[in-house]
N, C-alpha and C. Protein backbone atom coordinates (compact mmCIF):
# COMPACT_ATOMS: atom_id res chain seq x y z
N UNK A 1 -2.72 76.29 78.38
CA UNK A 1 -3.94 75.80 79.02
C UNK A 1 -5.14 76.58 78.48
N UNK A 2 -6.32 75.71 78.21
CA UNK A 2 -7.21 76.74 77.36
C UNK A 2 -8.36 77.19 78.74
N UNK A 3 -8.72 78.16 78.60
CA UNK A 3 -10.02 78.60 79.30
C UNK A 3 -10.82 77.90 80.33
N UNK A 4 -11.03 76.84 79.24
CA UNK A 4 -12.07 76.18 80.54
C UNK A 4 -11.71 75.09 81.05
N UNK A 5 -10.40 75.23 81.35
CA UNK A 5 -10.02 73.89 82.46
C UNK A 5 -9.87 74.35 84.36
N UNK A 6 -11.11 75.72 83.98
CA UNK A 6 -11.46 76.49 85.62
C UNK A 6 -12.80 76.65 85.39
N UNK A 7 -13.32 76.94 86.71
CA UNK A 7 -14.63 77.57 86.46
C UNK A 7 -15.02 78.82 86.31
N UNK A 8 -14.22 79.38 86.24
CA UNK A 8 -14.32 80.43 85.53
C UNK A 8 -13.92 81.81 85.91
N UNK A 9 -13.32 82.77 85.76
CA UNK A 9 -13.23 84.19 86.03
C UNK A 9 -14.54 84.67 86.26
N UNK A 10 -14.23 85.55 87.91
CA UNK A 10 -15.14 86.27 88.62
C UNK A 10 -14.16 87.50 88.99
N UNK A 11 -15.40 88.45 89.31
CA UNK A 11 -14.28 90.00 89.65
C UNK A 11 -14.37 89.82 90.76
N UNK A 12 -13.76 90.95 91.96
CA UNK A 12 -13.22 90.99 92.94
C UNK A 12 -14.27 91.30 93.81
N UNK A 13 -15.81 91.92 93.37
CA UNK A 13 -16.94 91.81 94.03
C UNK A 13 -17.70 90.45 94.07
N UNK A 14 -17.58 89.68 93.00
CA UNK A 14 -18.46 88.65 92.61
C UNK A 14 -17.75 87.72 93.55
N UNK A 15 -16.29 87.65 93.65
CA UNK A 15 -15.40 86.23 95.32
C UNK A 15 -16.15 86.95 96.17
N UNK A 16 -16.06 88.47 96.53
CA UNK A 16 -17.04 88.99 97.81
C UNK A 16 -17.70 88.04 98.33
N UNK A 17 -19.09 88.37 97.13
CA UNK A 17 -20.32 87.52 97.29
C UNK A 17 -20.35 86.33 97.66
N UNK A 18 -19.20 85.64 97.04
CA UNK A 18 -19.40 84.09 97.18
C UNK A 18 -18.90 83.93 98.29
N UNK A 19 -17.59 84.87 98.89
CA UNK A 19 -17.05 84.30 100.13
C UNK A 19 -18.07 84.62 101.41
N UNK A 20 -18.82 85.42 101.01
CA UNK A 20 -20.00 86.08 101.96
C UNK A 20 -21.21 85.30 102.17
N UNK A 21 -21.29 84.51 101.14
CA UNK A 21 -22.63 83.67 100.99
C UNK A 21 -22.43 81.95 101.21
N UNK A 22 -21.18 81.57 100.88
CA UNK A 22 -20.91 80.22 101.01
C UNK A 22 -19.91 80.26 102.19
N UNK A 23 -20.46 79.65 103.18
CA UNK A 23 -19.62 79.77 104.19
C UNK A 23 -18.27 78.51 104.03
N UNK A 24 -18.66 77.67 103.19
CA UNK A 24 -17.16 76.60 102.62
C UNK A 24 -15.76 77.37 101.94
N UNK A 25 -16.57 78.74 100.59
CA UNK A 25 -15.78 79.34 99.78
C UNK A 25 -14.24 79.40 100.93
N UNK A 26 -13.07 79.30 100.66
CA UNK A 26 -11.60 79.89 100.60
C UNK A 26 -11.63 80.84 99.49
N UNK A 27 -10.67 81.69 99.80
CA UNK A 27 -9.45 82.38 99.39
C UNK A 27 -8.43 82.28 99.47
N UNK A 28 -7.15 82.10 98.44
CA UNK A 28 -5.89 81.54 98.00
C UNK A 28 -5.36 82.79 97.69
N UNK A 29 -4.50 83.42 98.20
CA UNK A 29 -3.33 84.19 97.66
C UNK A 29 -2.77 83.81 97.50
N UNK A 30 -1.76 83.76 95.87
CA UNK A 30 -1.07 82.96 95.47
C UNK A 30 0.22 83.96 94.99
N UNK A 31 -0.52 85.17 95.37
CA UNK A 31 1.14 86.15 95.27
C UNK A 31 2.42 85.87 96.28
N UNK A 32 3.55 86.43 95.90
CA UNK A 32 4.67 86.54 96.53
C UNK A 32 4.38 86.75 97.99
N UNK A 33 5.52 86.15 98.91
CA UNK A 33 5.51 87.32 100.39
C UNK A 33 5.58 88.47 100.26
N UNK A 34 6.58 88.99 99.26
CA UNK A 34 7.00 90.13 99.28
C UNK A 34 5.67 90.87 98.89
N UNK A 35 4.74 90.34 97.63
CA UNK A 35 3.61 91.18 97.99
C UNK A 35 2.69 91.59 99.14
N UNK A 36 2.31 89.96 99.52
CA UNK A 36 1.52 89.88 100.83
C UNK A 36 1.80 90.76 101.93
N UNK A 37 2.75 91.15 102.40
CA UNK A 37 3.53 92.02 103.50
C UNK A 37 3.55 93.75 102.66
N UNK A 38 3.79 94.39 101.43
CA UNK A 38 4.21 95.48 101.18
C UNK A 38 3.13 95.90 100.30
N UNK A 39 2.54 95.13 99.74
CA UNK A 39 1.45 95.58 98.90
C UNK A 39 -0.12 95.82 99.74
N UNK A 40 -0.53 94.81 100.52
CA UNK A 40 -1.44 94.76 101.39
C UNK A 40 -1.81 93.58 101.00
N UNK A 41 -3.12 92.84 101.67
CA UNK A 41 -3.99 91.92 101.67
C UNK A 41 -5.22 92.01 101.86
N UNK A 42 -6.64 90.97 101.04
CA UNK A 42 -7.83 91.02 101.45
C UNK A 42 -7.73 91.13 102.73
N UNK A 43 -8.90 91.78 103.67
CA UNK A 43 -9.40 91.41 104.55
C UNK A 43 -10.77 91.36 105.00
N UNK A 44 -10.44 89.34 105.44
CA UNK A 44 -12.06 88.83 105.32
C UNK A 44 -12.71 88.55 106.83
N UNK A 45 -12.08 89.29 107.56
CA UNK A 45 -12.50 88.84 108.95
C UNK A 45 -13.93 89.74 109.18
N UNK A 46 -14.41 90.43 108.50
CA UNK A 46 -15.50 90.73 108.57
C UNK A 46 -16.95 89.40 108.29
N UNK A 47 -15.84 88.47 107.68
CA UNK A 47 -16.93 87.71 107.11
C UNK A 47 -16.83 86.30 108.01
N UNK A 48 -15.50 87.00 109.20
CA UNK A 48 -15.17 85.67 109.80
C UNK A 48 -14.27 84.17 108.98
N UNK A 49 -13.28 84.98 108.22
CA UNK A 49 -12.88 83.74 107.60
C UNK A 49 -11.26 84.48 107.63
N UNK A 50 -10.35 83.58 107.06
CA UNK A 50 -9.01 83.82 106.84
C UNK A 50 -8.59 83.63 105.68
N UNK A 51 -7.54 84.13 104.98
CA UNK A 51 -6.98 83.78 103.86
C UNK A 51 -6.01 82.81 103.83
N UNK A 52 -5.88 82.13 102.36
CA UNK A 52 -5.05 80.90 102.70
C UNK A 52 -3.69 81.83 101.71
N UNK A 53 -2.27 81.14 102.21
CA UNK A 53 -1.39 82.37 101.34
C UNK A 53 -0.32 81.05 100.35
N UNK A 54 -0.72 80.76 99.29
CA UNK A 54 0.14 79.59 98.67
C UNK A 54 0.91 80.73 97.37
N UNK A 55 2.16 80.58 97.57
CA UNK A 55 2.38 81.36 96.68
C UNK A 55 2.23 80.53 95.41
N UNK A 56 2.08 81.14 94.38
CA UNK A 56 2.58 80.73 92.59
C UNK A 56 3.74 80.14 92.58
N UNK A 57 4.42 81.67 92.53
CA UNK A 57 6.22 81.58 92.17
C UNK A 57 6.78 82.04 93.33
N UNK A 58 7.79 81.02 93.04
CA UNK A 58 9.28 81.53 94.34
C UNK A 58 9.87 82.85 93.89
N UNK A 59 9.94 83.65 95.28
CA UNK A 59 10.57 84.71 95.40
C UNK A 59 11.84 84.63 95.85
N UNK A 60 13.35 84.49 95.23
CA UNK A 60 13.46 86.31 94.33
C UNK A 60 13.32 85.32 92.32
N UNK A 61 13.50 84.58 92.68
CA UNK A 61 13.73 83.70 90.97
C UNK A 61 12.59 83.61 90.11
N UNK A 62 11.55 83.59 90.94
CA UNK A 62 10.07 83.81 90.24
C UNK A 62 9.68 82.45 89.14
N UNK A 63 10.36 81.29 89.66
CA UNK A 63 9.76 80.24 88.72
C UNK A 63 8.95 79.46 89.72
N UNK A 64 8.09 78.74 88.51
CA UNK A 64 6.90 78.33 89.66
C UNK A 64 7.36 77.48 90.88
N UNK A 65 6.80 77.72 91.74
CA UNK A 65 6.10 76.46 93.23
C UNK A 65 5.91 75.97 92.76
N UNK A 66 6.77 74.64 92.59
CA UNK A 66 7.12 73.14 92.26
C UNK A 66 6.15 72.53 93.34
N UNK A 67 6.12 73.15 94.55
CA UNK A 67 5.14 72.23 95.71
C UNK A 67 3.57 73.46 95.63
N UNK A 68 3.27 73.87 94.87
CA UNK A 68 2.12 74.82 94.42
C UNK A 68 0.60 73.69 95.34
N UNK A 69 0.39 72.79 93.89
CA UNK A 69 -0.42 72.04 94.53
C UNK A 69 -1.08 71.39 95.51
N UNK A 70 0.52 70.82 95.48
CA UNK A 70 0.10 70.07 97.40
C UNK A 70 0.26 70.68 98.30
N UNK A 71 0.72 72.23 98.09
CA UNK A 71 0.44 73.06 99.41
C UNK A 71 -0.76 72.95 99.39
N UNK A 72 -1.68 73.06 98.22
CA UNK A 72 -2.95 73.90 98.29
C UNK A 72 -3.72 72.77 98.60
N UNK A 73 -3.52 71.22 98.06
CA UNK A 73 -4.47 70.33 98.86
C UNK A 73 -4.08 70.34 100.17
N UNK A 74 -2.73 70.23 100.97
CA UNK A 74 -2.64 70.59 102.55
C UNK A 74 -3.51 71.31 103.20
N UNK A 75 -3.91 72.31 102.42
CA UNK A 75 -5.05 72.97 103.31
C UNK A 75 -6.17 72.76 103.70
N UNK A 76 -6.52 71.17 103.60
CA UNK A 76 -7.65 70.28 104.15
C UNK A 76 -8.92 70.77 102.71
N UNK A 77 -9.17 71.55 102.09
CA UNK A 77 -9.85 72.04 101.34
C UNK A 77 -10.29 71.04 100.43
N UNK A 78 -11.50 70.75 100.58
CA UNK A 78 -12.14 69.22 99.82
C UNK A 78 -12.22 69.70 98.11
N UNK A 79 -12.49 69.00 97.24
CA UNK A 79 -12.59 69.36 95.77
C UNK A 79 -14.08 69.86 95.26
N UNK A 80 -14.61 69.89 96.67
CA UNK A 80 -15.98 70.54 96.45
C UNK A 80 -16.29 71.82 96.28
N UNK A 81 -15.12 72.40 97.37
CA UNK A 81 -15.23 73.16 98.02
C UNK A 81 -14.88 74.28 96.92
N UNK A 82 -15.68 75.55 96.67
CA UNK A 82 -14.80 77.00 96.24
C UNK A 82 -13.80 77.49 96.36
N UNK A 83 -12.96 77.40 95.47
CA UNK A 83 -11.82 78.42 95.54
C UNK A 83 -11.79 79.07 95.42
N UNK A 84 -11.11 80.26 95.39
CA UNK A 84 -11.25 81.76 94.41
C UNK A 84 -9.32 81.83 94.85
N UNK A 85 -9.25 81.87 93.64
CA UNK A 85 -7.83 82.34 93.32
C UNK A 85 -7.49 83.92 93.42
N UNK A 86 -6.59 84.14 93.87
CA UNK A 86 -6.31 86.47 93.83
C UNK A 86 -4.77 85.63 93.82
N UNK A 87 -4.50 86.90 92.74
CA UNK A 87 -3.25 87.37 92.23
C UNK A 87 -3.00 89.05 92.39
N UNK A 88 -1.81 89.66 91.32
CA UNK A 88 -1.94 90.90 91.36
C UNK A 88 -2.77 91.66 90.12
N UNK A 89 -2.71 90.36 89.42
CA UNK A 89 -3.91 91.08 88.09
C UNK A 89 -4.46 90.29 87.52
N UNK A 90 -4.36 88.93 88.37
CA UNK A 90 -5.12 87.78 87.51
C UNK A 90 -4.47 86.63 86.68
N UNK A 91 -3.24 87.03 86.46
CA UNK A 91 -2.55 86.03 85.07
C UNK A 91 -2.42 85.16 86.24
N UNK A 92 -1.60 85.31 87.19
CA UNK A 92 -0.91 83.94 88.23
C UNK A 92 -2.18 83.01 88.79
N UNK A 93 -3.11 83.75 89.16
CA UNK A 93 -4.76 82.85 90.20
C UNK A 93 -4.99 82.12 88.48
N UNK A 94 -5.33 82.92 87.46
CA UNK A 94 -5.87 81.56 86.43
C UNK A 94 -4.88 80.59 86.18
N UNK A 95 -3.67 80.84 86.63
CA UNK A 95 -3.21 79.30 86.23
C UNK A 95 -3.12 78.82 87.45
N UNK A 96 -3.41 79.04 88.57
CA UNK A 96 -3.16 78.26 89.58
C UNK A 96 -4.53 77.93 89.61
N UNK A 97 -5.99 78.20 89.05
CA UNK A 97 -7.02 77.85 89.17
C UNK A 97 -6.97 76.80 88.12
N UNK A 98 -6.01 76.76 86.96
CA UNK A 98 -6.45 75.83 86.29
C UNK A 98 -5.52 74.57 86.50
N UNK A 99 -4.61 75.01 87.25
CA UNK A 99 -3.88 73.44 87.49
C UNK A 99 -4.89 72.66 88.85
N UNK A 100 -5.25 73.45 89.60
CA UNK A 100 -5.86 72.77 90.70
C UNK A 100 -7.29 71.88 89.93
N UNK A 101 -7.97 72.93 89.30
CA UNK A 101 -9.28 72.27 88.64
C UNK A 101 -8.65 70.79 87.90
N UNK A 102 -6.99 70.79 87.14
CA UNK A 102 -6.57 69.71 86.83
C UNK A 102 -6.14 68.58 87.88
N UNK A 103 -6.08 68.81 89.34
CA UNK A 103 -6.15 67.93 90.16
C UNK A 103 -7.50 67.27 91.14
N UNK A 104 -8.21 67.84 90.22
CA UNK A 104 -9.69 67.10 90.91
C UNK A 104 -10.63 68.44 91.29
N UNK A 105 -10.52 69.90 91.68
CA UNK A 105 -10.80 70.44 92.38
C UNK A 105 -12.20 70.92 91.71
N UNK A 106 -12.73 70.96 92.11
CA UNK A 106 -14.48 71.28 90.66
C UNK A 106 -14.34 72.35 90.44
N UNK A 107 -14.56 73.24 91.66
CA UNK A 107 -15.03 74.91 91.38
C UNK A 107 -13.65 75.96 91.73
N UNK A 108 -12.70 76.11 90.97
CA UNK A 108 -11.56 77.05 91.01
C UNK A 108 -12.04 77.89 90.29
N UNK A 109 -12.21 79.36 90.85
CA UNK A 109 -12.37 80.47 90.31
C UNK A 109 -11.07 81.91 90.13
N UNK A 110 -10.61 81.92 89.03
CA UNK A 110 -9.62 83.09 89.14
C UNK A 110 -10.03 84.30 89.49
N UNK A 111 -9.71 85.04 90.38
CA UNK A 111 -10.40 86.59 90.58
C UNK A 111 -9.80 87.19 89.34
N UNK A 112 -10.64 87.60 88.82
CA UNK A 112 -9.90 88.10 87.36
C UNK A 112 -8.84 89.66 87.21
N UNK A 113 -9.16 90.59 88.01
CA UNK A 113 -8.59 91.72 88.15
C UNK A 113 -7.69 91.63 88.60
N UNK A 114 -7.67 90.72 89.96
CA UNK A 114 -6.24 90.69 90.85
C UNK A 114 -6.51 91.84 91.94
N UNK A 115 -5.66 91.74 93.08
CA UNK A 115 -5.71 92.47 94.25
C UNK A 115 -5.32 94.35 93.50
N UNK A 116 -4.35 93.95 92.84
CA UNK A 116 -4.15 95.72 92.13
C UNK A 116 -4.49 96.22 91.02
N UNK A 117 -5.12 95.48 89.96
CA UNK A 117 -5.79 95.81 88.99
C UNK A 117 -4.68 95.64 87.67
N UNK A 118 -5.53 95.84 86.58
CA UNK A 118 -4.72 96.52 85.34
C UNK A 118 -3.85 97.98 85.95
N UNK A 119 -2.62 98.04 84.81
CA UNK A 119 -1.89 99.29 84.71
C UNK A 119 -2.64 100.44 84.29
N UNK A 120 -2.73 101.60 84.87
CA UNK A 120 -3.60 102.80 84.14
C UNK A 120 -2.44 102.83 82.68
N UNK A 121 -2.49 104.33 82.18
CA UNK A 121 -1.95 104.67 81.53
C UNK A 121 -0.32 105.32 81.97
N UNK A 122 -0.35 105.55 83.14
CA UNK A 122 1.05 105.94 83.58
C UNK A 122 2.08 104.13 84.52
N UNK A 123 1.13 103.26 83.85
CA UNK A 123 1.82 101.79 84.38
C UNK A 123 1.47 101.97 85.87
N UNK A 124 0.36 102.56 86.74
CA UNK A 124 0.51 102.28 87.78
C UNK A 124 -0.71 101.57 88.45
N UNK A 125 -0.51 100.71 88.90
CA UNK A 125 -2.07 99.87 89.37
C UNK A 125 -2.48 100.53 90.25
N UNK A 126 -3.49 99.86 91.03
CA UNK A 126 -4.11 100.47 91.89
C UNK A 126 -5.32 101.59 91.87
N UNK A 127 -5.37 101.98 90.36
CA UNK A 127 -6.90 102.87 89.89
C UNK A 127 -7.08 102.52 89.06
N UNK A 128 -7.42 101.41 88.11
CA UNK A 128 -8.12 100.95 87.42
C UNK A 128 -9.37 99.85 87.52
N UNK A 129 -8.88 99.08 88.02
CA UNK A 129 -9.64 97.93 88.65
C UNK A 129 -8.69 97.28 89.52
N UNK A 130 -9.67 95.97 90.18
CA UNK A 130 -9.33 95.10 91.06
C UNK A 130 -9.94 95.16 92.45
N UNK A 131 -9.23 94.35 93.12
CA UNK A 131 -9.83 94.19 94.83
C UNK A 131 -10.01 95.56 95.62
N UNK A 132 -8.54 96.41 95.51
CA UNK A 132 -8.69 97.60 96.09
C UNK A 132 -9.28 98.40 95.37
N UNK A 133 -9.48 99.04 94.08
CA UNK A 133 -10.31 99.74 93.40
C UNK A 133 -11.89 99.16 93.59
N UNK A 134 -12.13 98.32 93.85
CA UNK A 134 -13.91 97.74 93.95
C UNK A 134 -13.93 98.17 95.14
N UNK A 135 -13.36 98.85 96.22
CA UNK A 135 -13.57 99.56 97.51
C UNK A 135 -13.93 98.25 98.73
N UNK A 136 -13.27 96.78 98.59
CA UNK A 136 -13.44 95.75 99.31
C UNK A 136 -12.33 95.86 100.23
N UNK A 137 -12.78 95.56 101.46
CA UNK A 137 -11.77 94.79 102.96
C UNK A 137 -10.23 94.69 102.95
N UNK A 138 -9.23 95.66 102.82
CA UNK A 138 -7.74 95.12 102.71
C UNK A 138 -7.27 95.97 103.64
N UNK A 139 -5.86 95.30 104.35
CA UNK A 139 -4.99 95.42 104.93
C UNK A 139 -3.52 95.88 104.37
N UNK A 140 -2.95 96.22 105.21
CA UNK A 140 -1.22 96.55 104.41
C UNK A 140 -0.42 96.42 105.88
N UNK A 141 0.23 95.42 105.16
CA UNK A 141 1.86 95.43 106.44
C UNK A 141 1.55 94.27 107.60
C-alpha cells in the first residue's frame, strides 16, 4: 500500500490536538488485548471522550482481523469523521488507516510513533518517542 491512501501520519501530540480541538475526532486502538491491559492505554477522559479498542491482529496467531473493518464501521463513526489510528510504533495504525481510508473513510490518520515508541538502542521502547514519551494522558491495567 503506498503512502497516500491515508491522510497522513501525525505524532502523538499532533492526535492530542486534534482530539482536543475536534470534538467528532475518535481514537482507535488497534493493538492486541494483551497490550491494552499490560502495556497501558491513552487516557482521554480529560478531554471527555473514550477510546475505541479494534484490534489489527488476533491474539496469540497475530494474523490480521479478518472482521478489522466492520468492527471499525460498527462504531457508528461517519467517513467524515477523524480517525487517528495508535498502535505500538505505528506500522499496525498505518495500515489500518489505510485500509479504512480504502473503505470510504476521508480523514484516517496513523499516530506515527505508536503508544511505545521506536526501540532505543538496548531494544527497549518506552524512551525514545511516542504517546508515553510525549508526556500525554495514559493508564496501565
Amino acid at each position: 500500500m503506498s503512502d497516500d491512501l491515508y491522510a497522513g501520519d501525525v505524532t502523538p501530540r499532533d492526535a492530542w490536538e486534534i482530539l482536543e480541538n475536534d470534538p467528532e475526532a475518535v481514537l482507535v486502538d488497534v493493538r492486541t488485548d494483551a497490550e491494552f491491559r499490560y502495556v497501558g492505554i491513552p487516557d482521554l477522559s480529560s478531554l471527555k471522550k473514550e477510546i475505541s479498542f479494534v484490534s489489527w491482529q488476533v491474539f496469540p496467531s497475530m494474523s490480521v482481523n479478518p472482521d478489522f473493518a466492520e468492527q471499525v464501521i460498527n462504531l457508528g463513526v461517519s467517513p467524515e469523521t477523524p480517525i487517528l489510528f495508535l498502535c505500538r510504533s505505528g506500522v499496525r495504525s498505518k495500515s489500518a488507516a489505510q485500509v479504512m481510508t480504502g473503505r470510504g473513510y476521508e480523514k484516517c490518520y496513523n499516530v506515527s510513533e505508536g503508544f511505545e515508541g521506536d526501540p532505543d538502542p538496548s531494544r527497549h521502547r518506552g524512551t525514545v518517542n511516542g504517546w508515553k514519551v510525549a508526556g500525554l494522558p495514559w493508564v496501565q491495567g
